[in-house]
N, C-alpha and C. Protein backbone atom coordinates (compact mmCIF):
# COMPACT_ATOMS: atom_id res chain seq x y z
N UNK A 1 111.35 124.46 113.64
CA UNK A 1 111.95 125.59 112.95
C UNK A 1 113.46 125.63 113.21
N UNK A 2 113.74 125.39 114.06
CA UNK A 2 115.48 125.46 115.08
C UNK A 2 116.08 124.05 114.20
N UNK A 3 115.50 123.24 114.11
CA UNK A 3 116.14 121.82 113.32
C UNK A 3 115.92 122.28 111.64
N UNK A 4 115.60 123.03 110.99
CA UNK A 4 115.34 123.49 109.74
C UNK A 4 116.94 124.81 110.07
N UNK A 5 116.92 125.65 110.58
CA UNK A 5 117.85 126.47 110.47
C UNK A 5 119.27 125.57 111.27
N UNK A 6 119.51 125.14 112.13
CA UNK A 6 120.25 123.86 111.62
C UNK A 6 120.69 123.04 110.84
N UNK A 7 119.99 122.95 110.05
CA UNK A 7 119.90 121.65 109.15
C UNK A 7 120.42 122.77 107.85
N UNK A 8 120.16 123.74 107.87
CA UNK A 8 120.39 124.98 106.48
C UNK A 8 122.04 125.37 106.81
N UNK A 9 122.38 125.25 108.13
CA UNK A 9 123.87 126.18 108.32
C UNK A 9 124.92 125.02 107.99
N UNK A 10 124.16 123.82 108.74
CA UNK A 10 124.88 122.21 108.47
C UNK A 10 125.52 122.35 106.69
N UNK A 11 124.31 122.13 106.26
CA UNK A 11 124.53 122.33 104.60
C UNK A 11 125.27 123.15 103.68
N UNK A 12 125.32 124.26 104.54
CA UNK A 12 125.83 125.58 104.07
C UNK A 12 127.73 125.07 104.32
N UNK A 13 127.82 124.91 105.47
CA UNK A 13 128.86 124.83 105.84
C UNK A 13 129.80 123.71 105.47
N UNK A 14 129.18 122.28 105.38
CA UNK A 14 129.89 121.42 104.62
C UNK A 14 129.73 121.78 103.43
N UNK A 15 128.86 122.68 102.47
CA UNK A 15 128.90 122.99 101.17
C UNK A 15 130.02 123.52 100.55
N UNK A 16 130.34 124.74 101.45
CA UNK A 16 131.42 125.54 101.89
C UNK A 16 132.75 124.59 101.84
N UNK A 17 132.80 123.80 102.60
CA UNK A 17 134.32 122.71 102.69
C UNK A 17 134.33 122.36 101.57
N UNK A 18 133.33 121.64 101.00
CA UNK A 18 133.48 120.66 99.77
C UNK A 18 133.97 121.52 98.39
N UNK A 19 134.05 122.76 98.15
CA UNK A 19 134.12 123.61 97.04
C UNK A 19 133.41 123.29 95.84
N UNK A 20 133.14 124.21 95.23
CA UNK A 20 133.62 124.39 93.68
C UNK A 20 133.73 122.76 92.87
N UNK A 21 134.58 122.52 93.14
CA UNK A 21 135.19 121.35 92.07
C UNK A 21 134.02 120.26 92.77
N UNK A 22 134.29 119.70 94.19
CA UNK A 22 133.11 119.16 94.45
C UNK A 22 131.65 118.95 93.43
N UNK A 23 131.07 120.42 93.78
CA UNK A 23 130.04 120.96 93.46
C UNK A 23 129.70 120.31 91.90
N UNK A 24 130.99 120.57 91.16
CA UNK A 24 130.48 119.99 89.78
C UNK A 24 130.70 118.93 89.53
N UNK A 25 131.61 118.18 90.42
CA UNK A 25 131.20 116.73 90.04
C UNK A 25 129.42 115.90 90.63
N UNK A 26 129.53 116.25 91.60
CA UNK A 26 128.03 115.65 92.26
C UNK A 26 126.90 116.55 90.70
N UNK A 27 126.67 117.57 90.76
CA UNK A 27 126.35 118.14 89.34
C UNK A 27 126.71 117.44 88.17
N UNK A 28 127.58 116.93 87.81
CA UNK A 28 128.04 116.24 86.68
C UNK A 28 127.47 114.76 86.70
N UNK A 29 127.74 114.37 87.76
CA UNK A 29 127.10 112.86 87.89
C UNK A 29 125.17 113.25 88.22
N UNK A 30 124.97 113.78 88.57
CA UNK A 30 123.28 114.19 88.40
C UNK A 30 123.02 114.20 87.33
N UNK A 31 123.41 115.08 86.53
CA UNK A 31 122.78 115.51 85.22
C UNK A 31 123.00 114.29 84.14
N UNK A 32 124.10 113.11 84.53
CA UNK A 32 124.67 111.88 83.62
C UNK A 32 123.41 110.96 84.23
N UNK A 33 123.25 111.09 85.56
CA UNK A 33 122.21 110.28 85.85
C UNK A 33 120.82 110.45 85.28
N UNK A 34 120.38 111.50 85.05
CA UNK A 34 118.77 112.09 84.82
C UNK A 34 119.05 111.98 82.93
N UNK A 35 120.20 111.98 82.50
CA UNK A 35 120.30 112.20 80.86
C UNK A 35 120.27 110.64 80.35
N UNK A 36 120.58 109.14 81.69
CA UNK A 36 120.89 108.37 80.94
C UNK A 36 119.64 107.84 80.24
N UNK A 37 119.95 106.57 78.82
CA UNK A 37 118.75 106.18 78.66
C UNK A 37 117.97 104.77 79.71
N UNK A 38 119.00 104.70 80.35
CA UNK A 38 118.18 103.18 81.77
C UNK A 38 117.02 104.60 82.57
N UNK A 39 117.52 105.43 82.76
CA UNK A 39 116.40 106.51 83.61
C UNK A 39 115.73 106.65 82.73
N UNK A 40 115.51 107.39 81.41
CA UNK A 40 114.84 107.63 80.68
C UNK A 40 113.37 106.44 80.38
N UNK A 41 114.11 104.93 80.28
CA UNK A 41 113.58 103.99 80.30
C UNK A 41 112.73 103.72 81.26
N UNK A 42 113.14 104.06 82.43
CA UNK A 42 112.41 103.39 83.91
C UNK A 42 110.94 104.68 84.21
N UNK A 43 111.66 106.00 83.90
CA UNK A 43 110.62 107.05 83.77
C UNK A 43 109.32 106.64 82.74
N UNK A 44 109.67 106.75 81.82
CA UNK A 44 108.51 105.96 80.75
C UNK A 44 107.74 105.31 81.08
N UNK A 45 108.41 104.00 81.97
CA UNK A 45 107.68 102.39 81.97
C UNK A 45 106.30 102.97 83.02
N UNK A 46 107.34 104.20 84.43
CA UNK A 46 106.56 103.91 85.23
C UNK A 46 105.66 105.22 84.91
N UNK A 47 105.45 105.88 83.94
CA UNK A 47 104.47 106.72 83.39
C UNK A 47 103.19 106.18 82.63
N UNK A 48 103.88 104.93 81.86
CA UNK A 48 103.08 104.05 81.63
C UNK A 48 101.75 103.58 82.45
N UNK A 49 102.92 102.55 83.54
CA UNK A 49 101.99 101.88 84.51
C UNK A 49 100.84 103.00 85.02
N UNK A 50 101.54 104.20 85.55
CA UNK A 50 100.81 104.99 86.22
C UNK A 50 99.54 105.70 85.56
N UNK A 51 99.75 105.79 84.76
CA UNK A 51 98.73 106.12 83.16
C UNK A 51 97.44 104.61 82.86
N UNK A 52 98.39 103.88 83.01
CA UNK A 52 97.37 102.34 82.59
C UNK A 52 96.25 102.28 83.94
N UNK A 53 96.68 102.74 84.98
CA UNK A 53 95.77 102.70 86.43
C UNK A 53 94.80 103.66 86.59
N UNK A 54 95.17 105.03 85.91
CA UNK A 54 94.29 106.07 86.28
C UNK A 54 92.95 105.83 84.97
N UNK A 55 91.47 105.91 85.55
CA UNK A 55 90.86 106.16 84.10
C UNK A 55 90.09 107.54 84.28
N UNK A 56 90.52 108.24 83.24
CA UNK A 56 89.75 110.00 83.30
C UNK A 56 87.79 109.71 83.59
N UNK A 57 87.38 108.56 83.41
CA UNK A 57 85.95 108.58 83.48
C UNK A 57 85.93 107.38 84.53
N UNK A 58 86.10 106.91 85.57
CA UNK A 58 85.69 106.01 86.33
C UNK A 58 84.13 104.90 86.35
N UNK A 59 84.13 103.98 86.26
CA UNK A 59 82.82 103.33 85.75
C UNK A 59 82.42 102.67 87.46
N UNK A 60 81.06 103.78 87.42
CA UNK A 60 80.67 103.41 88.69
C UNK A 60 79.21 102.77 88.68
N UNK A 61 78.52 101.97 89.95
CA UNK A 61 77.34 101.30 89.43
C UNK A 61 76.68 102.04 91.03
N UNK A 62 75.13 101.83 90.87
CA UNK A 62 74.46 102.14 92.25
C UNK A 62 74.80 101.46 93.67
N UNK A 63 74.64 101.81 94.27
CA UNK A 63 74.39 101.15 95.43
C UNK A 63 73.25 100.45 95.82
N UNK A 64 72.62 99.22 96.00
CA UNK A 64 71.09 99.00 96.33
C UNK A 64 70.82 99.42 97.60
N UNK A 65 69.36 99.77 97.42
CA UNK A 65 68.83 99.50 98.65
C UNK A 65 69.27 101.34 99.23
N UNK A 66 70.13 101.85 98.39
CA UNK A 66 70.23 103.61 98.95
C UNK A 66 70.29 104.53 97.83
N UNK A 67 68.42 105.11 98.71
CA UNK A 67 68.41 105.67 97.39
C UNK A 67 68.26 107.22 98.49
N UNK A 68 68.29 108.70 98.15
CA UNK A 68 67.99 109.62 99.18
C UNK A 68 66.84 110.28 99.34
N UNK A 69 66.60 110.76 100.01
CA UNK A 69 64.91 110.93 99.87
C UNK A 69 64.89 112.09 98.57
N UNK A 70 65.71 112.88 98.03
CA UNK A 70 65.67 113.36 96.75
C UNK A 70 65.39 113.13 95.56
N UNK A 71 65.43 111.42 95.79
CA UNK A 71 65.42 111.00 94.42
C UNK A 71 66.67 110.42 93.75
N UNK A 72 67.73 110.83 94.42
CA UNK A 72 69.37 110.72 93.95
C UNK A 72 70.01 108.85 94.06
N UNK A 73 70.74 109.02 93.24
CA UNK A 73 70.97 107.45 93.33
C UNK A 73 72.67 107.70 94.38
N UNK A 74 72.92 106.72 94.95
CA UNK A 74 74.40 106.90 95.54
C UNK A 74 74.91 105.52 94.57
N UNK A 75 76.19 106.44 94.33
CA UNK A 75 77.04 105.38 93.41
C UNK A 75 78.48 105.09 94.19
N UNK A 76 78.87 104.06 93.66
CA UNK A 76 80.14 103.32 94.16
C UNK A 76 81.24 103.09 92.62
N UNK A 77 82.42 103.26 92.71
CA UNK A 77 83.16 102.80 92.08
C UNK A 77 82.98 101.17 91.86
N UNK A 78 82.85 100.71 90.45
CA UNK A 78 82.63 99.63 89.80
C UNK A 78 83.42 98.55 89.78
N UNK A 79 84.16 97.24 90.89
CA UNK A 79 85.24 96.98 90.52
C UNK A 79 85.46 96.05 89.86
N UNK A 80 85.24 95.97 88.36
CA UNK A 80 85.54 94.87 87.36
C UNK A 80 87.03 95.14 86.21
């Protein structure tokens, strides 16, 4: 907690030095960074990938040999 309120006055205080004008350039170059189209591009690709990996229905098969005394089958993720 003591390294968090530290770490907040740290910030505060070089925030403080740096002013105003500072402030909007680091702001100015953020917002040029997040607007360009190479980010725009790299966001996509890896929305893509990340999208191509997930599947909303997972294809799973039994397990042999375990079944529960319920009746229930135990399943495993399928890996083909």
């Amino acid at each position: 907690m003591i390294q968090l309120v530290i770490g907040a006055a740290a910030g505060y205080v070089l925030g403080t030095k740096a002013g105003r004008k500072r402030y909007h350039q680091i702001k100015k170059g953020y917002e040029a960074a997040i607007n360009s189209p190479a980010t725009k591009a790299a966001v996509s690709a890896t929305r893509k990938a990340i999208a191509n990996k997930l599947d909303p229905q997972p294809r799973m098969k039994e397990v042999k040999n375990l079944r529960t005394n319920d009746g229930h089958e135990v399943l495993e993720p399928d890996q083909d």
